[in-house]
C-alpha atoms as a PDB file:
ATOM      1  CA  UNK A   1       9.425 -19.954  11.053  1.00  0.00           C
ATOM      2  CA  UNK A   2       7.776 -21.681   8.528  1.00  0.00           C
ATOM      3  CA  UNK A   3       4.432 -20.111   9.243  1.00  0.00           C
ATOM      4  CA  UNK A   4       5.874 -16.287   8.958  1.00  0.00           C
ATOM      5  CA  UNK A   5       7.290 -17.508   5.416  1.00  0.00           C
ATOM      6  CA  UNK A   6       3.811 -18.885   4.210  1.00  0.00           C
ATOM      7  CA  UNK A   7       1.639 -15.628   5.348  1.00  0.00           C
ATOM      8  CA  UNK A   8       4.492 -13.558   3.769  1.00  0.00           C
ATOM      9  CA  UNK A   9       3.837 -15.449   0.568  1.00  0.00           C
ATOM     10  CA  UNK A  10       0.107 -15.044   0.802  1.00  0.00           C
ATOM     11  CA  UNK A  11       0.178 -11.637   1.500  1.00  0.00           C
ATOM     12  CA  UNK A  12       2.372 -10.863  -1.343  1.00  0.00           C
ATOM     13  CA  UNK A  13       0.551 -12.773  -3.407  1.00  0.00           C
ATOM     14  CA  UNK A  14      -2.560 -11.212  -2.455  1.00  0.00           C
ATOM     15  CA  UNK A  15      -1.016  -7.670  -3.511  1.00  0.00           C
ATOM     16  CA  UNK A  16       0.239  -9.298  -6.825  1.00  0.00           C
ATOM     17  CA  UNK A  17      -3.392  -9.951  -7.445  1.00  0.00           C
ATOM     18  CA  UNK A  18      -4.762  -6.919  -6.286  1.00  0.00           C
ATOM     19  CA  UNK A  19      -2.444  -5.366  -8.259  1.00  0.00           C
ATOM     20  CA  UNK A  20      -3.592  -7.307 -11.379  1.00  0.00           C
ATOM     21  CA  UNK A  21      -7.483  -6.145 -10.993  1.00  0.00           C
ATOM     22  CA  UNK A  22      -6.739  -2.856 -10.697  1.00  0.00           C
ATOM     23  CA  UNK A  23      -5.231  -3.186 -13.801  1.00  0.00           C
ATOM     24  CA  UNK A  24      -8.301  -4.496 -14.998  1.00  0.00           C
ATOM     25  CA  UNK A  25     -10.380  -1.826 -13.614  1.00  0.00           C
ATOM     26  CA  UNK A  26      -8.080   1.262 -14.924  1.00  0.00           C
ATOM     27  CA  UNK A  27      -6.243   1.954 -17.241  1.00  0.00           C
ATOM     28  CA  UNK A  28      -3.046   1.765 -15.247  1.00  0.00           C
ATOM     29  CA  UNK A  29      -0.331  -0.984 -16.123  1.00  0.00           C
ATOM     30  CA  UNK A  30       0.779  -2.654 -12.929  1.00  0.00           C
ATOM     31  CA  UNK A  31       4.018  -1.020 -13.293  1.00  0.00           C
ATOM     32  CA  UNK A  32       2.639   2.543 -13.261  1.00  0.00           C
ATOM     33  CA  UNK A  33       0.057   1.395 -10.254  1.00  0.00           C
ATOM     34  CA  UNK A  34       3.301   0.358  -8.444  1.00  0.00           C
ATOM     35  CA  UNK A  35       5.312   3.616  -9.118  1.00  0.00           C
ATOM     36  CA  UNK A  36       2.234   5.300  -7.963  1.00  0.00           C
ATOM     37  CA  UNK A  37       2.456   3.224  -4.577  1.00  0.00           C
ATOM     38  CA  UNK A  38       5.679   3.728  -4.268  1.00  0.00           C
ATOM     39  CA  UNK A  39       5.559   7.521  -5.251  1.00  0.00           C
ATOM     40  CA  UNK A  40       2.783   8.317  -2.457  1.00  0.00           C
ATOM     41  CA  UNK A  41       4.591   6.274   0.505  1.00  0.00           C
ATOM     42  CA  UNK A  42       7.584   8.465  -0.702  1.00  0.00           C
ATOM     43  CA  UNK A  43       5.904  11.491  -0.098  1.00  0.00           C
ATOM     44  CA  UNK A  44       4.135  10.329   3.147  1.00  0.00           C
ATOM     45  CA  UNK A  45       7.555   8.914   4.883  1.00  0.00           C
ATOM     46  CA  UNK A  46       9.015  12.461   4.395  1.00  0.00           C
ATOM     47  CA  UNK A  47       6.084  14.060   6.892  1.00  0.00           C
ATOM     48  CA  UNK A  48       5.634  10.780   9.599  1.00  0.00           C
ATOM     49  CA  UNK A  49       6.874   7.087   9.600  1.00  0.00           C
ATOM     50  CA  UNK A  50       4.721   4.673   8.297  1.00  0.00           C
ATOM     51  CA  UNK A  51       5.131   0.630   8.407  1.00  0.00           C
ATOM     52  CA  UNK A  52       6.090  -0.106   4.866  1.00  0.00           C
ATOM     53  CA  UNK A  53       5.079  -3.805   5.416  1.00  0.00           C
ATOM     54  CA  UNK A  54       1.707  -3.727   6.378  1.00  0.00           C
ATOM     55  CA  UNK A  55       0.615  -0.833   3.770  1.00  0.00           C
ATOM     56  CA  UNK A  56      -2.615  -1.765   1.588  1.00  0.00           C
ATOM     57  CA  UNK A  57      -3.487   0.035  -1.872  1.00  0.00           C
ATOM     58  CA  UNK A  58      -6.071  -0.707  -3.981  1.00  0.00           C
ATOM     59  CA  UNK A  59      -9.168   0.540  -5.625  1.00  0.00           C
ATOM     60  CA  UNK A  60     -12.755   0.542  -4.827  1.00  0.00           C
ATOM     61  CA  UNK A  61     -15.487   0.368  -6.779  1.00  0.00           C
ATOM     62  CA  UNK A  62     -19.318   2.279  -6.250  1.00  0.00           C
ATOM     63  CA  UNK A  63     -21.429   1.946  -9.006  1.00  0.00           C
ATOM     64  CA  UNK A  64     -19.635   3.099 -11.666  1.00  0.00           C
ATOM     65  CA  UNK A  65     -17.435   5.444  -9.860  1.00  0.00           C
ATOM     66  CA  UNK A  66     -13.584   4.011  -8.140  1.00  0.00           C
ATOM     67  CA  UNK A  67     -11.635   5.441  -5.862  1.00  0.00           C
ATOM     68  CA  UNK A  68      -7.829   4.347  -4.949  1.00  0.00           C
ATOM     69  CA  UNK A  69      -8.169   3.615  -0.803  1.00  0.00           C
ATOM     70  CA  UNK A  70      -4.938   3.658   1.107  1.00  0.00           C
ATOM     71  CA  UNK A  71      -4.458   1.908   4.906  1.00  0.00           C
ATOM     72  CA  UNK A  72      -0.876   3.131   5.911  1.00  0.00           C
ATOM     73  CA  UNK A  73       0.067   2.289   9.289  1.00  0.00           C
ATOM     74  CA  UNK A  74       1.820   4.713  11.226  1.00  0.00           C
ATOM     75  CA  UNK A  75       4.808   4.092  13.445  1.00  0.00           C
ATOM     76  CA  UNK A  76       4.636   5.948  16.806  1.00  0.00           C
ATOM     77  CA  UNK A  77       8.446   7.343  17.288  1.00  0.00           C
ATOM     78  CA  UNK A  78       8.507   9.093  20.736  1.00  0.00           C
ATOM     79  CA  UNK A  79       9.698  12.875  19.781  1.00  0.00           C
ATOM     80  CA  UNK A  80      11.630  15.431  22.617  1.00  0.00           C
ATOM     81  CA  UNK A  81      10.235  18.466  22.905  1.00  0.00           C
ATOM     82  CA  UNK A  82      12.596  21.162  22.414  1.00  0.00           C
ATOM     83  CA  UNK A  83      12.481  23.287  25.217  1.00  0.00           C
END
């Protein structure tokens, strides 16, 4: 069990950082980068489910341009078919 605990911590640490440069890059504070996260998984889980955990936001950076990049997992849920 250890081992699940450890890559938990890494991988929120490594959105805590992520979260930190984009900060650096924008002018977002990492409270209003969060909201935003939080605001467009929201919006998303209303349509389709998505795995919350392994979601990854961040920004990307060409030349001088960024763009904010998204990897949402979605959960396959077996529908009926009315009919």
């Amino acid at each position: 069990m250890k081992f699940f605990t450890r890559k938990r911590s890494a991988v929120s640490a490594k959105e805590r950082l992520q979260l930190v440069l984009v900060h650096d890059r924008t002018d977002l504070t990492p409270a209003q980068l969060e909201a935003l996260k939080d605001d467009l998984l929201k919006a998303i889980s209303q349509y389709i489910d998505i795995d919350r955990e392994a979601v990854q936001i961040g920004l990307e950076r060409e030349g001088r341009s960024q763009r904010l990049v998204a990897d949402i997992p979605l959960l396959i849920t077996s529908r009926r078919r009315a009919g």
